[in-house]
Protein backbone atom coordinates (compact mmCIF):
# COMPACT_ATOMS: atom_id res chain seq x y z
CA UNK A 1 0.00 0.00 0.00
CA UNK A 2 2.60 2.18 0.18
CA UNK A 3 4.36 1.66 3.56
CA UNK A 4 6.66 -0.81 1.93
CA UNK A 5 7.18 0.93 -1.33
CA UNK A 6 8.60 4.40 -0.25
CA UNK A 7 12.48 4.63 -0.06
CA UNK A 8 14.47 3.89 2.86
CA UNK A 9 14.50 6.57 4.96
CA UNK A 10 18.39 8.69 5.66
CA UNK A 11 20.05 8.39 8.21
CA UNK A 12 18.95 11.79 10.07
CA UNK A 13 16.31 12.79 12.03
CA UNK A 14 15.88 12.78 15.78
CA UNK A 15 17.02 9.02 17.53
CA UNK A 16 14.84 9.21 20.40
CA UNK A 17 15.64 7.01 22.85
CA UNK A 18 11.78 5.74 23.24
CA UNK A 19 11.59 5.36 19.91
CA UNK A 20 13.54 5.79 16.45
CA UNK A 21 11.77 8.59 14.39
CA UNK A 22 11.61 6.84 11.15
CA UNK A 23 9.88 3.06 12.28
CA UNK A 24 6.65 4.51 10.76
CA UNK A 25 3.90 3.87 9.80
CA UNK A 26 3.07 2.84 13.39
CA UNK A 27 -0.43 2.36 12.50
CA UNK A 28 -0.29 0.01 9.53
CA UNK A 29 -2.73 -2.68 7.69
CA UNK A 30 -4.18 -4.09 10.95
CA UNK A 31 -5.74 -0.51 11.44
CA UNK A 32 -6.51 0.39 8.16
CA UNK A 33 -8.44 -2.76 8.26
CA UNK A 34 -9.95 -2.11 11.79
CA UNK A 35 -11.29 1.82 10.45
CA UNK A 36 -12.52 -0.26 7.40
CA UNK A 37 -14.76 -2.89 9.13
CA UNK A 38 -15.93 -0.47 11.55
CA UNK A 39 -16.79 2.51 8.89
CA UNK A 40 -18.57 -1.13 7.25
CA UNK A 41 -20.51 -2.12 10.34
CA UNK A 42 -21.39 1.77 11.18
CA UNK A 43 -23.13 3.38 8.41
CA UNK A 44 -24.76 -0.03 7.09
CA UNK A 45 -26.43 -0.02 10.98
CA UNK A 46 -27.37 3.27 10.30
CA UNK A 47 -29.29 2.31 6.86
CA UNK A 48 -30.95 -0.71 8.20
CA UNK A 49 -31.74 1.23 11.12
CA UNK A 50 -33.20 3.85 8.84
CA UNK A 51 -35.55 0.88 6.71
CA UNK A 52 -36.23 -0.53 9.66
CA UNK A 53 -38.34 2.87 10.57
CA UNK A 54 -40.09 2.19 7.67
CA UNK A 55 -41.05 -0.76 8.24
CA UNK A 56 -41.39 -2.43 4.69
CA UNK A 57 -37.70 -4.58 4.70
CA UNK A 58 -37.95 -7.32 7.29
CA UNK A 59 -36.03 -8.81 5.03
CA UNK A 60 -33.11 -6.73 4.74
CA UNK A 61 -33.05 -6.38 8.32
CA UNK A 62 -32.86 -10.00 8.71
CA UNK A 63 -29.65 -10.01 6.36
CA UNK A 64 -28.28 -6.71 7.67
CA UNK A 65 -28.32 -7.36 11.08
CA UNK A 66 -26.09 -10.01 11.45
CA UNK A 67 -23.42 -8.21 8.44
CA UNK A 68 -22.76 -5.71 10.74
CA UNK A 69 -22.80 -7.46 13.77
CA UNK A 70 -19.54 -10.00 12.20
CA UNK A 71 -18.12 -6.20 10.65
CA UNK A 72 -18.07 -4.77 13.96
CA UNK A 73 -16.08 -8.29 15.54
CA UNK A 74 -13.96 -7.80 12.69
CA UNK A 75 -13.45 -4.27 13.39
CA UNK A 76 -12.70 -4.98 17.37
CA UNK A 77 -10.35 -8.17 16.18
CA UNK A 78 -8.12 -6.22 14.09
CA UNK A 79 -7.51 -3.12 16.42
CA UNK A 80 -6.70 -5.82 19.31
CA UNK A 81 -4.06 -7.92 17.13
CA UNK A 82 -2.47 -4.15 15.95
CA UNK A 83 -2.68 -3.51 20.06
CA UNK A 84 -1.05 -6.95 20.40
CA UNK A 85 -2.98 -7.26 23.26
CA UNK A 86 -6.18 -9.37 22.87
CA UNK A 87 -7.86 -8.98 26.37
CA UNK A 88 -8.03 -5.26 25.99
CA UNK A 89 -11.35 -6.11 24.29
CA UNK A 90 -12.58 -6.04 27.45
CA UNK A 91 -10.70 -3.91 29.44
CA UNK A 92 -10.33 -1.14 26.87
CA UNK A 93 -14.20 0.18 27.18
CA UNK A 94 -14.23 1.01 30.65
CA UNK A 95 -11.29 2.35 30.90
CA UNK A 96 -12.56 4.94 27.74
CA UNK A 97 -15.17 6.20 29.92
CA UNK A 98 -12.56 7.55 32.08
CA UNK A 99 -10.66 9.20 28.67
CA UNK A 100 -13.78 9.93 27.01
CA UNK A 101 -14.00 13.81 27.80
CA UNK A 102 -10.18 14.33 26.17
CA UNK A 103 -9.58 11.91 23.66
CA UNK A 104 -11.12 10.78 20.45
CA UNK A 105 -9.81 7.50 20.59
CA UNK A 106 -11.36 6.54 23.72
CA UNK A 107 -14.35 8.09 22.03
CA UNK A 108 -13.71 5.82 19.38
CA UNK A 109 -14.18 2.39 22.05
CA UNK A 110 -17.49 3.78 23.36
CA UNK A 111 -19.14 4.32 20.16
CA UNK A 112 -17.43 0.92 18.39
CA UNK A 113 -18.69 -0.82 21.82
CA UNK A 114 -21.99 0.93 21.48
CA UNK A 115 -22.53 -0.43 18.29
CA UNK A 116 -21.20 -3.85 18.94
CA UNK A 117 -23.75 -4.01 21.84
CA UNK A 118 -27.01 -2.85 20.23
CA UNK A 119 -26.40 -4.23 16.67
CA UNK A 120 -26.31 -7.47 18.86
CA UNK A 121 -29.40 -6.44 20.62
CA UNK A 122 -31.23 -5.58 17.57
CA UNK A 123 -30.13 -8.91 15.66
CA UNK A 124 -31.51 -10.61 19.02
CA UNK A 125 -35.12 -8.66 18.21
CA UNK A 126 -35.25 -9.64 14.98
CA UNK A 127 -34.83 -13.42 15.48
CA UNK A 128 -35.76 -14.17 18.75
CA UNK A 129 -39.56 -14.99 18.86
CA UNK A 130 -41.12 -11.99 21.31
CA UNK A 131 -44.34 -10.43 21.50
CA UNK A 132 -45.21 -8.14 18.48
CA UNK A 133 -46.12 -5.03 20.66
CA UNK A 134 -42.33 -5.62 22.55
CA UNK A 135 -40.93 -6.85 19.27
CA UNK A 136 -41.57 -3.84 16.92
CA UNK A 137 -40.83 -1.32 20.01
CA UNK A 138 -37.82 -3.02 20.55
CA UNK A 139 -36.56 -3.26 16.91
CA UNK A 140 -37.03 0.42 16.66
CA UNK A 141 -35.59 1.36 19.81
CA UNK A 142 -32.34 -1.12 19.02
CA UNK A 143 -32.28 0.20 15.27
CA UNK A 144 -32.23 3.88 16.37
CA UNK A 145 -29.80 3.63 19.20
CA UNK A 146 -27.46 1.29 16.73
CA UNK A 147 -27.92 4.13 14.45
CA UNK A 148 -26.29 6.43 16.18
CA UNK A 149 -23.97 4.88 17.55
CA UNK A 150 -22.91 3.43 14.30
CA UNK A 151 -22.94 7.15 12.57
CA UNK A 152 -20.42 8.17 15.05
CA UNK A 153 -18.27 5.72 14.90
CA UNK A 154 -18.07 5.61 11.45
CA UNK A 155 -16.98 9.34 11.38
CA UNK A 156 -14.81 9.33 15.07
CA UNK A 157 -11.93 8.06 13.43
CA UNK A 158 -12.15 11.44 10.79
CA UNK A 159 -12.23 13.59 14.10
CA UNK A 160 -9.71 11.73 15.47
CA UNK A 161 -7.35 12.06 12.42
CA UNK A 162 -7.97 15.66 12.13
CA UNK A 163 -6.83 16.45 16.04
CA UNK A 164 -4.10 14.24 15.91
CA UNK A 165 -1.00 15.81 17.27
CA UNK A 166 2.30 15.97 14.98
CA UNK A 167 0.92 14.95 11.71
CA UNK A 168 -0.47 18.57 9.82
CA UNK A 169 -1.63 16.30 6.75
CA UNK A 170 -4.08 15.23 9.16
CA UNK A 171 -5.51 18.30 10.70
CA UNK A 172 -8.27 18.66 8.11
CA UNK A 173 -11.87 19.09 8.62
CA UNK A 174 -12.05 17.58 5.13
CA UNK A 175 -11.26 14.08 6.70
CA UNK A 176 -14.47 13.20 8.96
CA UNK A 177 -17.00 14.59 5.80
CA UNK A 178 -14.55 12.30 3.45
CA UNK A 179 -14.69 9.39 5.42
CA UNK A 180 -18.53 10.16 6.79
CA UNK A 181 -19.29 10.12 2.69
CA UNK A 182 -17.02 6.99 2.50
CA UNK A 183 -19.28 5.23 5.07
CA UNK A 184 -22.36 5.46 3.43
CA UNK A 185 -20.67 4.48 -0.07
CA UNK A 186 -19.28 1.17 1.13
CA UNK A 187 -22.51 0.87 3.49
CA UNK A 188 -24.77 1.34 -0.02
CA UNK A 189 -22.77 -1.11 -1.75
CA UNK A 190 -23.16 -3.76 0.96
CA UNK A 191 -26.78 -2.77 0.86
CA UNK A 192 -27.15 -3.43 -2.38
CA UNK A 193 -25.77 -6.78 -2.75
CA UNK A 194 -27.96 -7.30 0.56
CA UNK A 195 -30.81 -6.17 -1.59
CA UNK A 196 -29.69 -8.04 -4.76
CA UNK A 197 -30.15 -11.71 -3.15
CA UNK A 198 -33.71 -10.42 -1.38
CA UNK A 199 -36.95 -11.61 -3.15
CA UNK A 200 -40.73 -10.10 -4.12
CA UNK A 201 -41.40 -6.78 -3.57
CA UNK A 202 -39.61 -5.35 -0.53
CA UNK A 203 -35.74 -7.09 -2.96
CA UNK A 204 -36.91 -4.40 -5.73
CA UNK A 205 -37.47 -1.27 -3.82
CA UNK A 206 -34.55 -2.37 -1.65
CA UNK A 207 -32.32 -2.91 -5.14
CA UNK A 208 -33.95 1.00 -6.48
CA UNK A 209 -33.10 2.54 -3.05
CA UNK A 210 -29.75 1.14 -2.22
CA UNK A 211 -28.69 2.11 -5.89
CA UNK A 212 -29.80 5.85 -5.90
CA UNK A 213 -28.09 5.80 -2.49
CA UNK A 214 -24.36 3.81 -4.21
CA UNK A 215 -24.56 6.67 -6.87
CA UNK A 216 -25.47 10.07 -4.39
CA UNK A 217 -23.10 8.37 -2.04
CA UNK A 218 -20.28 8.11 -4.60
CA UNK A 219 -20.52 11.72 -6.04
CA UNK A 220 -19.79 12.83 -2.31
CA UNK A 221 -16.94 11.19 -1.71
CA UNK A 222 -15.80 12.63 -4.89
CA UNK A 223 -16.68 15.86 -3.90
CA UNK A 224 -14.80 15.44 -0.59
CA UNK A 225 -12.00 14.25 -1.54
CA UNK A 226 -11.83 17.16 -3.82
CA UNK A 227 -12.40 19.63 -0.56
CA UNK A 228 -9.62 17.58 1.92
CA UNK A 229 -6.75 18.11 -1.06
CA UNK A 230 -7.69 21.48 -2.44
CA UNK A 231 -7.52 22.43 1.75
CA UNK A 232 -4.18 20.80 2.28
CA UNK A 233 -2.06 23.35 4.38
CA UNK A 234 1.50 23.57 2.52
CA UNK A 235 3.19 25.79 5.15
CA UNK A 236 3.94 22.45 6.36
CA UNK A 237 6.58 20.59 4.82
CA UNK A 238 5.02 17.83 6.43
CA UNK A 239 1.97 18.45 4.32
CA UNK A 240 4.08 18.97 1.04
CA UNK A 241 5.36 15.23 1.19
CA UNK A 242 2.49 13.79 2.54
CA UNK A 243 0.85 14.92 -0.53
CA UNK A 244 3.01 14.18 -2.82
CA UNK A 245 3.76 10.69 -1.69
CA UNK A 246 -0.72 10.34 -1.87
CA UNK A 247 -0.31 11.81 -5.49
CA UNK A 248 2.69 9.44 -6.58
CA UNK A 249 0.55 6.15 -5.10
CA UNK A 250 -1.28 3.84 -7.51
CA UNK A 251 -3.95 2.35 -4.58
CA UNK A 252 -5.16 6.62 -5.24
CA UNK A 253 -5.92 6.58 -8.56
CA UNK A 254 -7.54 2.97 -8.16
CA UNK A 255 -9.68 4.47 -5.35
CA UNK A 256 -10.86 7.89 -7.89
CA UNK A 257 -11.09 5.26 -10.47
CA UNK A 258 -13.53 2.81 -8.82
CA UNK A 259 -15.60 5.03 -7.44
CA UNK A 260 -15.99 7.23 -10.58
CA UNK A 261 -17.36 4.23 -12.60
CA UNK A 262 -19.56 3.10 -9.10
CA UNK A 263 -20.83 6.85 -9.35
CA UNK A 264 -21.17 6.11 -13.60
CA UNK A 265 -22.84 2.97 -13.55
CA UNK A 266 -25.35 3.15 -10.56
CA UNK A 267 -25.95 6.70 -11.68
CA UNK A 268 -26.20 6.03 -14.77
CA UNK A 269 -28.01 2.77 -14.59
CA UNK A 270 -31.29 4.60 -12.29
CA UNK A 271 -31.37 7.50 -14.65
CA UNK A 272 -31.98 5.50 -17.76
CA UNK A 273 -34.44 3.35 -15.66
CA UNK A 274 -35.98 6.26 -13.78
CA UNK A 275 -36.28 8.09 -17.41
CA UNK A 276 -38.00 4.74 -18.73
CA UNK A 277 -40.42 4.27 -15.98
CA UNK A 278 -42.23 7.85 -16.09
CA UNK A 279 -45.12 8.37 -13.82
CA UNK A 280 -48.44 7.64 -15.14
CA UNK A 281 -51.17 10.49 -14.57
CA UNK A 282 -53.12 10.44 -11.46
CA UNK A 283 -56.37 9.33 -13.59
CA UNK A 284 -54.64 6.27 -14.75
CA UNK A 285 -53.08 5.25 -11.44
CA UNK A 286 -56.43 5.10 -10.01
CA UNK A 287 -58.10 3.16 -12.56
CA UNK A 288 -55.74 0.78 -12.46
CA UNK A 289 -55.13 -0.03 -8.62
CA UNK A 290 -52.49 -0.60 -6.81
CA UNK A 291 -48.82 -1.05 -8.60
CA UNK A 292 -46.36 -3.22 -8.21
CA UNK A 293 -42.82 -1.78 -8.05
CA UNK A 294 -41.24 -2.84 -10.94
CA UNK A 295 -37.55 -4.11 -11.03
CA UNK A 296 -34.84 -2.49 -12.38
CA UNK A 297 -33.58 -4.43 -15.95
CA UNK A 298 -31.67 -7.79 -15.79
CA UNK A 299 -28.07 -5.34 -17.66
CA UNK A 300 -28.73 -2.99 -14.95
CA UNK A 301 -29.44 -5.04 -11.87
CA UNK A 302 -26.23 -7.04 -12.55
CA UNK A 303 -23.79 -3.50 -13.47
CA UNK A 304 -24.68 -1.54 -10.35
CA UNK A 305 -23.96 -5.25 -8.45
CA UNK A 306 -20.18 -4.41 -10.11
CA UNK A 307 -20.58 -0.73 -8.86
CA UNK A 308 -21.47 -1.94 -5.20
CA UNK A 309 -18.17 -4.10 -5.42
CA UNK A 310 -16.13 -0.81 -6.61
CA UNK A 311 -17.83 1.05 -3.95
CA UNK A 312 -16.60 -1.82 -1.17
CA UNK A 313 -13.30 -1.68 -2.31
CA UNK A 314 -12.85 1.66 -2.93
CA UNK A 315 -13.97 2.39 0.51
CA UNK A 316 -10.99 0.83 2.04
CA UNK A 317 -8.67 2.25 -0.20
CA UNK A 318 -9.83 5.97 0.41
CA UNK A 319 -9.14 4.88 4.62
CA UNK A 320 -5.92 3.26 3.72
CA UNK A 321 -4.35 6.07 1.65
CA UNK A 322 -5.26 8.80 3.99
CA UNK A 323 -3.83 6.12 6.82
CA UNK A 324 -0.61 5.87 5.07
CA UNK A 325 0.07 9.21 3.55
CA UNK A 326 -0.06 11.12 7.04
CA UNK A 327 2.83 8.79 8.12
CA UNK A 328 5.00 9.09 5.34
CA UNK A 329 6.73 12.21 5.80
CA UNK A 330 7.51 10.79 9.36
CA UNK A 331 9.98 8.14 7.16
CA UNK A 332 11.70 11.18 4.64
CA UNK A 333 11.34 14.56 6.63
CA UNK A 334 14.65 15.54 8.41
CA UNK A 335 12.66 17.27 11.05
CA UNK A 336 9.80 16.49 12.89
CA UNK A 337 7.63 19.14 13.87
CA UNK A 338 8.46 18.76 17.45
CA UNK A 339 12.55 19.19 17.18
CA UNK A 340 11.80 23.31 17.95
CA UNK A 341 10.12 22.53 21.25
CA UNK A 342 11.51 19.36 22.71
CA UNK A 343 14.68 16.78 21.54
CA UNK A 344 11.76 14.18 22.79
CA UNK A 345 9.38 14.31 19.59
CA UNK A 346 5.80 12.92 20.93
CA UNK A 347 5.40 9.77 18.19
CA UNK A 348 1.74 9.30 16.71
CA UNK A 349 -0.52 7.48 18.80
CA UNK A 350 0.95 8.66 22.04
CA UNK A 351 -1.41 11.77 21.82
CA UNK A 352 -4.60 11.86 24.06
CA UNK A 353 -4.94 8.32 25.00
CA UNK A 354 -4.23 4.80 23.75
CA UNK A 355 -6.36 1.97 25.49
């Protein structure tokens, strides 16, 4: 991804005795990975906690619970093997609440727990057998609160990124909206192949919905990740090769690529249908009953099911690069931005608090 391909770093640069300046990336694939599954887990909770309002996709819930119920495991797996310490699973969210007024990251374990804990409770509403007053009140109240929890931690790690202490590529409001608009891409992908295996009625408005979503989705992370680099500070020479080394990386042209032809062919795809399918006059409606929704076409179904997969990987690419690229000048620069106040140079992840 990157971390392997840049050259090796020269000889100069602050030896800390702590730590050697240029080990980076400290935060590698496991966490890329972990900010994937849980950006995966949060924002498709918060769309099958916004159908489940509805009320018209059982179905989807029934599929969507347990998705991001595994993403979330996933997500708390792959922080714990880059911690290298397994049990702080469990030790890791109460010792957060302590953190939780001054630091993102223990932020970050609340809202991750939070949704671990009521995208479980919600899955358990959906298949255990209750009473259908307590079931539907329950289903909502899960769906909402897994909702919410799963919007914030899909966009705590953008916060986090942007208050990070001794990496200025970071410190960019552009990087919670980016990876907010990335969350609901790779959440309307998963959606949609969610939707794409769902039958009747409730599998085609599912397939319609989760497709406008994969295309409106796609032109914001576009648009963001147009705002984060036209906002890039270059005082900073910190910024300067961070920027460069993004720019000179083929995993960020795949990323623009795949989600430009996601945006093309869901886009695309609904328009065309949407332009087909014009809405009869009142009169007519009425004469003829009620409507079934009709599907999208067999070419179309199938190339936004390629667009969904674009959007999925996509998703962890636009997480990975923005991972990587912060680091980098951390492996060149001859300074780091800490030499003018202290020969002790804080390293990243030592700021705030680190469960």
């Amino acid at each position: 991804m990157g971390q392997f391909t840049a050259p090796a770093p020269p000889p100069y640069g602050i030896q800390a005795p702590i730590q050697q300046i240029n080990e980076y990336p400290l935060w590698g694939t496991e966490v890329a990975l972990a900010l994937y599954f849980t950006e995966v887990a949060g924002m498709l909770m918060a769309i099958i906690g916004a159908l489940e309002l509805t009320g018209k996709y059982p179905s989807m819930a029934k599929k969507g619970a347990p998705t991001v119920f595994v993403s979330t495991i996933l997500a708390f797996a792959f922080f714990a093997y880059d911690l290298g310490r397994p049990l702080a699973a469990t030790s890791s969210p109460i010792e957060a609440l302590i953190n939780f007024s001054h630091s993102w990251m223990a932020r970050g374990i609340i809202f991750v727990s939070g949704l671990l804990l009521f995208s479980l409770l919600y899955m358990f509403s959906i298949f255990l057998k209750l009473p259908q007053k307590l079931a539907r009140s329950s289903r909502i109240t899960f769906a909402v609160l897994g909702m919410l929890f799963g919007i914030f931690a899909t966009t705590y790690s953008g916060f986090e990124f942007a208050a990070t202490t001794g990496i200025p590529f970071w410190n960019n409001a552009g990087i919670p909206l980016l990876f907010l608009a990335g969350g609901v891409f790779v959440g309307s992908g998963i959606g949609y192949i969610l939707a794409f295996v769902t039958k009747g009625d409730e599998g085609i408005m599912a397939r319609r919905l989760m497709a406008k979503l994969l295309a409106f989705s796609g032109i914001a992370e576009l648009a963001s990740w147009f705002l984060f680099l036209a906002t890039v500070n270059f005082i900073y020479v910190f910024d300067e090769i961070a920027y460069d080394y993004l720019l000179s990386q083929s995993t960020f042209y795949i990323d623009l690529t795949l989600s430009a032809l996601a945006v093309l062919i869901s886009g695309g795809g609904t328009l065309v249908f949407s332009f087909r399918m014009m809405p009869m006059p009142k009169e007519a409606s009425k004469s003829l009953g009620e409507i079934k929704p009709v599907d999208l076409p067999t070419a179309v179904k199938y190339a936004v099911l390629i667009a969904a997969i674009f959007a999925i990987v996509a998703a962890y690419l636009t997480r990975a690069d923005i991972l990587f690229a912060g680091q980098y000048a951390y492996q060149v620069a001859p300074m780091t931005p800490f030499q003018i106040v202290s020969n002790q140079p804080i390293p990243v992840g030592s700021f705030g608090w680190r469960g």
